[in-house]
Protein backbone atom coordinates (compact mmCIF):
# COMPACT_ATOMS: atom_id res chain seq x y z
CA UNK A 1 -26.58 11.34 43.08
CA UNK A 2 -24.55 10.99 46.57
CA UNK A 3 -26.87 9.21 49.15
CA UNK A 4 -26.29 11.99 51.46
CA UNK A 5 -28.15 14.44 49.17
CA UNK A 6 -31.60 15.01 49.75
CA UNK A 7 -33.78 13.08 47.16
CA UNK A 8 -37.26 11.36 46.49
CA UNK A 9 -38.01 8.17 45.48
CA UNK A 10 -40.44 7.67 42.18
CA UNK A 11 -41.95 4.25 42.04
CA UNK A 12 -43.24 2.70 39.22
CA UNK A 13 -44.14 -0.92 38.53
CA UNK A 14 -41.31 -2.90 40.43
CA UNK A 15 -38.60 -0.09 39.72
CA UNK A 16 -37.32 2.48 42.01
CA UNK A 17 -36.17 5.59 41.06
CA UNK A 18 -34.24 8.00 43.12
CA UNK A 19 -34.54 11.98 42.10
CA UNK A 20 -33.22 14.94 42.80
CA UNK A 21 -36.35 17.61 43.52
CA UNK A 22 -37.16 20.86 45.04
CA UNK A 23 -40.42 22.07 46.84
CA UNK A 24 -42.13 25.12 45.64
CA UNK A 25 -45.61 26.10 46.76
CA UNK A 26 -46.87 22.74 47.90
CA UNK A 27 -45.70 20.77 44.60
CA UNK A 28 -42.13 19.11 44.05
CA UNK A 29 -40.72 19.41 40.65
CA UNK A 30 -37.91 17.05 39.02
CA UNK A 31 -36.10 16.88 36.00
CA UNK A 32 -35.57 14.36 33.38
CA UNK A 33 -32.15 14.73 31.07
CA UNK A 34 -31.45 13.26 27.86
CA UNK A 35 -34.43 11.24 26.16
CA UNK A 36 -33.33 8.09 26.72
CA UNK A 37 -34.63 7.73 30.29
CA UNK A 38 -38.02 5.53 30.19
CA UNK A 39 -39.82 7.23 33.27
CA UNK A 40 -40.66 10.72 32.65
CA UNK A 41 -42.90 8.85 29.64
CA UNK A 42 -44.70 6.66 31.79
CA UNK A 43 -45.53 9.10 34.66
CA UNK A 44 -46.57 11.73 32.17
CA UNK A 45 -48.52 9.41 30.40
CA UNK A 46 -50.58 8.32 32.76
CA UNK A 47 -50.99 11.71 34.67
CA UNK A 48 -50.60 9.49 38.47
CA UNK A 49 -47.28 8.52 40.09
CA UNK A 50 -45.93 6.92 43.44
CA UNK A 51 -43.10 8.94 45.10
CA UNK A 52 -41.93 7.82 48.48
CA UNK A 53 -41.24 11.50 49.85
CA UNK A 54 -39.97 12.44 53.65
CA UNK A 55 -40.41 8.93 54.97
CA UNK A 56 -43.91 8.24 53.50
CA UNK A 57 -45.48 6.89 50.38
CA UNK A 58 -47.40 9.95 48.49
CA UNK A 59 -49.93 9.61 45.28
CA UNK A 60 -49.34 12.52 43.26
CA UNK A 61 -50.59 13.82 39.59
CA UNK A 62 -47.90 14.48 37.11
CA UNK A 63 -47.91 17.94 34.81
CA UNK A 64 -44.71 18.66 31.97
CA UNK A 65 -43.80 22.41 32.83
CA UNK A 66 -44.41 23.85 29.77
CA UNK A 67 -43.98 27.71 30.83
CA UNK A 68 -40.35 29.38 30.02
CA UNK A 69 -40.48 31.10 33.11
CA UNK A 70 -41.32 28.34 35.17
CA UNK A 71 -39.07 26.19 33.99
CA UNK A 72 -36.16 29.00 34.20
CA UNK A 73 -37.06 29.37 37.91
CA UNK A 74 -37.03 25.18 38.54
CA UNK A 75 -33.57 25.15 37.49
CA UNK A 76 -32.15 28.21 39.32
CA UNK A 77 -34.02 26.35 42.39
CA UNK A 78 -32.14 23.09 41.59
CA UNK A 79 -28.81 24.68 41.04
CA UNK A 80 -29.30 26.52 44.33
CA UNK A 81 -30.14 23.53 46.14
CA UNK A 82 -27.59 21.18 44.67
CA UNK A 83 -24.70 23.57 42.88
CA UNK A 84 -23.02 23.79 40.03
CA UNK A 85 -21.14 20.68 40.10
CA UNK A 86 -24.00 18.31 40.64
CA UNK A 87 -26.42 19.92 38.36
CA UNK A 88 -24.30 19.73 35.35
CA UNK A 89 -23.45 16.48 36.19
CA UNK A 90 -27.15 15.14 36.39
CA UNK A 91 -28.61 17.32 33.83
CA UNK A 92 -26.52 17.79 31.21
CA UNK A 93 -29.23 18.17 28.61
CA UNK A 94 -32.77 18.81 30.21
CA UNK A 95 -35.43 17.27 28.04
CA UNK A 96 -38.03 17.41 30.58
CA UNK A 97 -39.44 19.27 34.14
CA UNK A 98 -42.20 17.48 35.65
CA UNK A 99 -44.52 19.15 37.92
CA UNK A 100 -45.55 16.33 41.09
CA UNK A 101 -49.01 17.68 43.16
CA UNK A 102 -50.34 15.76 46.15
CA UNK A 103 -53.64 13.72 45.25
CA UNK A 104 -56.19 11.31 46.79
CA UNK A 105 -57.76 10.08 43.83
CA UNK A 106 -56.11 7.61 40.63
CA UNK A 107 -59.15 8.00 39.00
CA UNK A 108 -59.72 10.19 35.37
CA UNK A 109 -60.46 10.40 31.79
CA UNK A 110 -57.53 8.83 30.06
CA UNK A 111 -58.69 9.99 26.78
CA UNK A 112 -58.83 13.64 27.94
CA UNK A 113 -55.49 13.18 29.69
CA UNK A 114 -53.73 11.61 26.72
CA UNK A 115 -55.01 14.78 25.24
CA UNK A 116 -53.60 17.28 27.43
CA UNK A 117 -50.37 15.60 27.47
CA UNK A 118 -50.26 15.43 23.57
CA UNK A 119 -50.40 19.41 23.96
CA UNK A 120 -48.08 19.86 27.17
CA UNK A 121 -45.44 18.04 24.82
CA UNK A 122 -46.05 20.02 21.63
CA UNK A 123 -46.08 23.16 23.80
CA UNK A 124 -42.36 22.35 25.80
CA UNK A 125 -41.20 22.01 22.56
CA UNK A 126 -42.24 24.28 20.23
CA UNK A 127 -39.47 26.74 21.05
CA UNK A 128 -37.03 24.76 19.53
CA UNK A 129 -39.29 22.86 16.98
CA UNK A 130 -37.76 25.36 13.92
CA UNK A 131 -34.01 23.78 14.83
CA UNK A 132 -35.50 20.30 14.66
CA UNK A 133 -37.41 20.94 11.25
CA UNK A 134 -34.13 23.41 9.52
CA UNK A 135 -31.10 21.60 11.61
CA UNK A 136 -31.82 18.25 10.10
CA UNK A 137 -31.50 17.55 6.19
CA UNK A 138 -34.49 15.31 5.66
CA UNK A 139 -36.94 17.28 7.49
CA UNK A 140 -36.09 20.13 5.98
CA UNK A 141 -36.52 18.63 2.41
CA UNK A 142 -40.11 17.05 3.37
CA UNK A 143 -40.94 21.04 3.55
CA UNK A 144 -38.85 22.19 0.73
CA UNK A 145 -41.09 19.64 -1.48
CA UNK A 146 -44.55 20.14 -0.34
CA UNK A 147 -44.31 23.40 -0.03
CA UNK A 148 -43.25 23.50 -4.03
CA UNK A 149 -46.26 20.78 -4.58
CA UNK A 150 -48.75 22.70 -3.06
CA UNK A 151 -48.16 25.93 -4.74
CA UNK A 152 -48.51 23.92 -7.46
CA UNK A 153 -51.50 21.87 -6.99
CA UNK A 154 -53.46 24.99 -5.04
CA UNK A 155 -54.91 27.52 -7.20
CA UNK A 156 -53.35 31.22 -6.00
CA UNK A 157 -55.08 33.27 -3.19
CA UNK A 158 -57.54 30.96 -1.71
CA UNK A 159 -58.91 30.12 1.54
CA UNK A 160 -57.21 26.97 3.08
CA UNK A 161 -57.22 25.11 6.27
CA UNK A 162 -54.09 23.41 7.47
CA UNK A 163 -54.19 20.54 9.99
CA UNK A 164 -51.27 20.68 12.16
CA UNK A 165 -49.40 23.99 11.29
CA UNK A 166 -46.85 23.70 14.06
CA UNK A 167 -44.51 27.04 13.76
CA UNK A 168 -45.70 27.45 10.17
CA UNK A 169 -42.93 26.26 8.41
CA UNK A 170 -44.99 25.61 5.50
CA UNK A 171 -48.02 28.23 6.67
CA UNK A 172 -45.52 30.83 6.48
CA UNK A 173 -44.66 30.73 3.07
CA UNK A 174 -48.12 30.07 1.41
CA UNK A 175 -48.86 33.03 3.57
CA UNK A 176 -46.73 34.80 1.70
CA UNK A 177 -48.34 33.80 -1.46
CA UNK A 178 -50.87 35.18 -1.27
CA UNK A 179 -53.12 32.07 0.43
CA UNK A 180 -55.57 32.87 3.30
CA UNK A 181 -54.85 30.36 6.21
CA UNK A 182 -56.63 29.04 8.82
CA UNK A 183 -54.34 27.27 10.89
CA UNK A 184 -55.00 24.56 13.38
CA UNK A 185 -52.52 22.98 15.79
CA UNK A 186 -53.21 21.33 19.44
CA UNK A 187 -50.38 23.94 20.67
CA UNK A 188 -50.71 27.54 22.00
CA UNK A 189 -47.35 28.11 22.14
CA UNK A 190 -46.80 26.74 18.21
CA UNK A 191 -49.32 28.74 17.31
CA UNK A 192 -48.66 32.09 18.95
CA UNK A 193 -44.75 31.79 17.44
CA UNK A 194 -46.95 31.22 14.45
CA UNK A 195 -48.44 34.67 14.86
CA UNK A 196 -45.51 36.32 15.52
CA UNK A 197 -43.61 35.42 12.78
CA UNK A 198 -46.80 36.58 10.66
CA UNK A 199 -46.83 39.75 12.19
CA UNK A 200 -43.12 40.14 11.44
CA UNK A 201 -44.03 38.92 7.84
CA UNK A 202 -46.85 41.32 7.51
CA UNK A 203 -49.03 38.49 6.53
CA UNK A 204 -51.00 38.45 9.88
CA UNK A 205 -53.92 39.70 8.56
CA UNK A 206 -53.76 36.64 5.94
CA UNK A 207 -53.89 34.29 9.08
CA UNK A 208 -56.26 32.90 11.93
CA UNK A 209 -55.38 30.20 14.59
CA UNK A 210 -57.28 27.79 16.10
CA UNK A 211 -55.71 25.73 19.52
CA UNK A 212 -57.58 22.52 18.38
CA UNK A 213 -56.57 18.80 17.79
CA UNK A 214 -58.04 17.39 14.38
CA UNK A 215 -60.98 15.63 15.87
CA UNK A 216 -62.12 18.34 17.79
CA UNK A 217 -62.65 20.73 14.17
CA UNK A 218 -66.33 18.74 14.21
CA UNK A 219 -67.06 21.14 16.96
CA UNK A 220 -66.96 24.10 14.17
CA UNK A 221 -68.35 22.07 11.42
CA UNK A 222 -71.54 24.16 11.24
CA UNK A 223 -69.63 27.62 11.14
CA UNK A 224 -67.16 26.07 8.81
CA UNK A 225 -69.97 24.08 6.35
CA UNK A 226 -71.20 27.44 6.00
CA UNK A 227 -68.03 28.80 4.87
CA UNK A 228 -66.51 26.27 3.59
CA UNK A 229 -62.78 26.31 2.34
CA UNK A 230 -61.34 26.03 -1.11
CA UNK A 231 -58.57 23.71 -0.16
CA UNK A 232 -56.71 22.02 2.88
CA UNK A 233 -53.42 20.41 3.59
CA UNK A 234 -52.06 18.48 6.64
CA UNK A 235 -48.21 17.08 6.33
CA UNK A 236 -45.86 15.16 8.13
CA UNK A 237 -48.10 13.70 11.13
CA UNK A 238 -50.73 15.75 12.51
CA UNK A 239 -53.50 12.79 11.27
CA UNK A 240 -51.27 10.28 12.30
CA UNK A 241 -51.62 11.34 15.81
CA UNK A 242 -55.29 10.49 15.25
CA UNK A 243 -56.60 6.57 15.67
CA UNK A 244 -59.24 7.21 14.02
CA UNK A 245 -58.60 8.98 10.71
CA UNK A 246 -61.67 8.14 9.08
CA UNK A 247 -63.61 11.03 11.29
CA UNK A 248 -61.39 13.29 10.17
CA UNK A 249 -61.48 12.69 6.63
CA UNK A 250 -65.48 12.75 7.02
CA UNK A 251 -65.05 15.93 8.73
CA UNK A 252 -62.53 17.31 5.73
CA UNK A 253 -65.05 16.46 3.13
CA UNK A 254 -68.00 18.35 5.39
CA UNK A 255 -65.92 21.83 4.92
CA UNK A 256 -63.55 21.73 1.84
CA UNK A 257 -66.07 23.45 -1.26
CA UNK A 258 -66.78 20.32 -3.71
CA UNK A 259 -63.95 20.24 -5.78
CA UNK A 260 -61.76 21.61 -3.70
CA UNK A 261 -58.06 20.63 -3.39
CA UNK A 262 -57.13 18.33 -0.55
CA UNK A 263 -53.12 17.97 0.20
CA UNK A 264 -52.51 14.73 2.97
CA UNK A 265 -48.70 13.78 3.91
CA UNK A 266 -48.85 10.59 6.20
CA UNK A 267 -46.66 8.99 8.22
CA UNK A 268 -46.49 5.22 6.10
CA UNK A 269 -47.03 1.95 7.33
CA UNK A 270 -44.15 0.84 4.82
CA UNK A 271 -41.05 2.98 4.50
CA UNK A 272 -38.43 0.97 2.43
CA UNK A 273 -35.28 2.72 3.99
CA UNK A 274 -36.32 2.43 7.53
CA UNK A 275 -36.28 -1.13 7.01
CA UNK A 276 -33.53 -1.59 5.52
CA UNK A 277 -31.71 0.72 8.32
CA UNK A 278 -32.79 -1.30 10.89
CA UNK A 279 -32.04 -5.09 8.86
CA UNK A 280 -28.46 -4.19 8.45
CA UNK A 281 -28.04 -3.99 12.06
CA UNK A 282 -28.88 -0.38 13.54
CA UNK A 283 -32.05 -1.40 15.54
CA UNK A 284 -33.09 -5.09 14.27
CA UNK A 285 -35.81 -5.66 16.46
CA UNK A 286 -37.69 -2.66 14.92
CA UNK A 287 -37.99 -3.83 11.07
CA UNK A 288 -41.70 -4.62 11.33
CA UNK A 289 -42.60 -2.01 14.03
CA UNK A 290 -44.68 0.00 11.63
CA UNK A 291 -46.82 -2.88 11.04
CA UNK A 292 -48.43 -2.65 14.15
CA UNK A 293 -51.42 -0.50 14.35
CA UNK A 294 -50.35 1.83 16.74
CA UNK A 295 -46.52 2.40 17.52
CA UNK A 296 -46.17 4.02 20.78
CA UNK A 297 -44.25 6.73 22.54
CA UNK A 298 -40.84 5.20 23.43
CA UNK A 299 -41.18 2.79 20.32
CA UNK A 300 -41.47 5.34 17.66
CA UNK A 301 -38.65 8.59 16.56
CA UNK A 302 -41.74 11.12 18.12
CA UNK A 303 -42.03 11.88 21.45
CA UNK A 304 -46.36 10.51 20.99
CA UNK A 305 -47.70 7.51 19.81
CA UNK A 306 -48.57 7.17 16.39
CA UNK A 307 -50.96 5.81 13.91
CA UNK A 308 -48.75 4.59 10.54
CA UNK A 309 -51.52 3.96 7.29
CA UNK A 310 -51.30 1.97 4.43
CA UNK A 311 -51.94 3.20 0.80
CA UNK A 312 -54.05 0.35 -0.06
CA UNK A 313 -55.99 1.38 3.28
CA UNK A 314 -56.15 4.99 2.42
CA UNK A 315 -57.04 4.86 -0.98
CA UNK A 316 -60.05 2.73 -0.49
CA UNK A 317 -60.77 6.16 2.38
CA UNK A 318 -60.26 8.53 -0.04
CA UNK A 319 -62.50 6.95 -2.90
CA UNK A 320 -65.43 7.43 -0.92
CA UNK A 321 -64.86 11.04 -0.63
CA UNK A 322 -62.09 11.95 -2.80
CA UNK A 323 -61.00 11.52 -6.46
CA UNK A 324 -57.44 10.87 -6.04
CA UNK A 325 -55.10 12.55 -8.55
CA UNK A 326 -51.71 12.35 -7.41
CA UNK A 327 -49.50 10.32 -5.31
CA UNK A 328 -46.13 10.73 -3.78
CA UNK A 329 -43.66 9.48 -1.86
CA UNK A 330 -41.96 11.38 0.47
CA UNK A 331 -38.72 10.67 1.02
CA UNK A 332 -37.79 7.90 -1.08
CA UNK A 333 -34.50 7.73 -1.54
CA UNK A 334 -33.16 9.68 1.47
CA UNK A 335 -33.77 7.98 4.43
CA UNK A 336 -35.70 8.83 7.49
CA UNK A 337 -35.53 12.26 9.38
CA UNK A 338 -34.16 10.29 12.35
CA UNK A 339 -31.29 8.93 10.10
CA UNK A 340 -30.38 12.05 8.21
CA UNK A 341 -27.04 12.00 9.88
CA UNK A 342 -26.14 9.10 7.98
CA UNK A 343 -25.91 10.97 4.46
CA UNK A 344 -24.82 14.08 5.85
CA UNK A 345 -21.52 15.56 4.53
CA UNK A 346 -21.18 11.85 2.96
CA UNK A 347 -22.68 12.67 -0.03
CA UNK A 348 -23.85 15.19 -2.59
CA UNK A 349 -27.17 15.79 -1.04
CA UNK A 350 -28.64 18.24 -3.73
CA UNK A 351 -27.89 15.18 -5.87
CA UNK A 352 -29.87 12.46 -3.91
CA UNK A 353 -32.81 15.10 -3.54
CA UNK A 354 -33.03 15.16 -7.09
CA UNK A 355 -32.96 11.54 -7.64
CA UNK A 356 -35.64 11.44 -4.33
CA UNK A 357 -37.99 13.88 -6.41
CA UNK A 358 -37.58 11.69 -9.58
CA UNK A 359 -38.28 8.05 -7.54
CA UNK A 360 -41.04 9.46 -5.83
CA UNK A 361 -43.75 9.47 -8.61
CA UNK A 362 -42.53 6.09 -10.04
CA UNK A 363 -44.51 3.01 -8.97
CA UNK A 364 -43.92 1.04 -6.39
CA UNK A 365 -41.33 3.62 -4.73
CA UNK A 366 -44.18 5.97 -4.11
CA UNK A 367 -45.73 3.72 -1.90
CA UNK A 368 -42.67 2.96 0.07
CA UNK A 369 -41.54 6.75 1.66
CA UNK A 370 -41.61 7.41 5.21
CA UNK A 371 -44.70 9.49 4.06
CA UNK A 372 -47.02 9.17 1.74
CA UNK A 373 -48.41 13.19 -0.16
CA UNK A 374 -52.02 12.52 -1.38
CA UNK A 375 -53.04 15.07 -3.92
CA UNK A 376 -57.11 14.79 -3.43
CA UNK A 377 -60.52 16.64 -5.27
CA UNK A 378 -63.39 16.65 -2.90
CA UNK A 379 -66.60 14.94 -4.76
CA UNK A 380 -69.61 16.83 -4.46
């Protein structure tokens, strides 16, 4: 940015960042491009910035702009304001518009504002969340195989619960089955794309949504102990978003029917490939990262913080309300989603998934995936 354009000033910790804005009804939006830039992060995350604005210092509450429409007119404003030639040399990829609103107070609930930026990131992204799960090769194979597991493990046309449904890339086809779904995710926007493409399916009437995270579901306990489900399944992170799993689990055992069919896919605290990714000189420093208890945003591949779980830890969990029948790992052999583009076009990949299916069963390799599938009974 020329120092003759207009700009603000965002300051956090020692730092001083200078960004271009626009005004609109009292609140000044900016935007963030590319996902390498730190700040957008720790503003959001914290819900309070300092922005020296107009020759004075200004306490303001940050906000992601999750609406399409919103964020369509912040960018026409911005292009307006600064032209072509500047905006597509600032923003070449937009990852992020952040919403700044005059405030005379720091003070909050962090837990409920972690919350409500957990869901303002799911929702700016759930638009394009189908290209990130089909565009990349490992991602797409964690759904090719538990999608081919479950209709395995589940018996047909029952009533299920699924923790973290996203866009339904796995809903959509048990749908399809035949399976009644109840379908939880912390997004509205996942889950009304859900809903549409069940409507297009003609398997809405197979499906109900619920905008919840997992820890919240102990607020329907009683309606759902009452009915309880015949099975449940949550892959690929949901729980790990969760630092304390053993609620939920307590709360999975309440409304799954005893002997019901219990499907986890966590995020591992021991992935084998990742490890060796990062020893052979991609990112060094981060070979024991997942042996932290929490790895936050910035740290980890997601755009939250997660939880990573051991199998020793989780199978001492599960005992105490599960009989534990199968385990998998998940990938094995391919590497991380986050290095799929490593094996890419390099190699025959229907080949390696084979050879990832047959590891995955084998001990130790099924404790050393990027996620762990636990195949569970619930004990009376």
């Amino acid at each position: 940015m020329r120092n003759n354009e207009e700009y603000l000033i965002l300051k956090i910790d020692k730092k001083t960042i200078p960004l271009a804005f626009v005004e609109v009804n009292s609140s000044v939006y900016v935007i963030s491009s590319g996902n390498s830039n730190r700040w957008p992060s720790e503003v959001l995350r914290e819900g309070i910035a300092k922005i020296f604005f107009r020759g004075e210092e200004i306490l303001v509450k940050s906000k992601l702009v999750t609406d399409s429409n919103e964020q369509k007119d912040i960018r026409a404003a911005m292009l307006v304001k600064y032209g072509n030639l500047n905006f597509d040399k600032w923003f070449p990829k937009i990852s992020r518009i952040i919403k700044f609103s005059q405030t005379n107070s720091d003070s909050g609930n962090s837990v409920n504002h972690y919350t409500n930026w957990l869901k303002d990131e799911f929702d700016s992204i759930a638009f394009n969340y189908d290209h990130h799960i089909y565009d990349n090769l490992v991602n797409n194979y964690l759904r090719e195989r538990s999608i081919t597991l479950m209709k395995t493990y589940f018996p047909p046309s029952r009533r299920l619960m699924e923790i973290g449904s996203g866009t339904g890339t796995e809903t959509l086809e048990m749908l399809k089955d035949g399976y009644e779904i109840t379908a939880v995710d912390i997004s509205e926007n996942m889950n009304s794309i859900l809903k549409k493409k069940a409507m297009e399916a003609k398997v809405s009437h197979l499906l109900r949504t619920l905008t919840v995270k997992a820890s919240d579901l102990i607020n329907y306990e009683e309606e759902f102990i009452n009915k309880p489900f015949d099975g449940l399944y949550s892959n690929y992170g949901a729980l790990n978003c969760e630092p304390d799993i053993e609620s939920i689990i307590e709360i999975i055992h309440k409304i799954v029917k005893p002997h019901g069919k219990v499907v986890l896919g966590i995020f591992n605290k021991f992935c084998l490939l990742e490890m060796t990714a990062h020893m052979i000189g991609l990112k060094p420093r981060r070979v024991f990262e997942r042996f932290s208890t929490k790895i936050p945003e910035g740290s980890s591949r997601f755009c939250i913080d997660v939880y990573p779980y051991s199998p020793a830890y989780l199978k001492r969990l599960f005992l105490k309300r599960f009989d534990i029948e199968m385990i998998y790992g998940c990938p094995v052999i391919l590497p991380p989603s986050n290095y799929s583009s490593l094996i890419k076009g390099r190699i025959s990949e229907e080949r390696v998934k084979k050879i990832d299916i047959f590891f995955s069963k084998l001990w130790p390799f099924k404790y050393m995936g990027d996620h762990t599938l636990y195949f569970l009974s619930n004990k009376n």
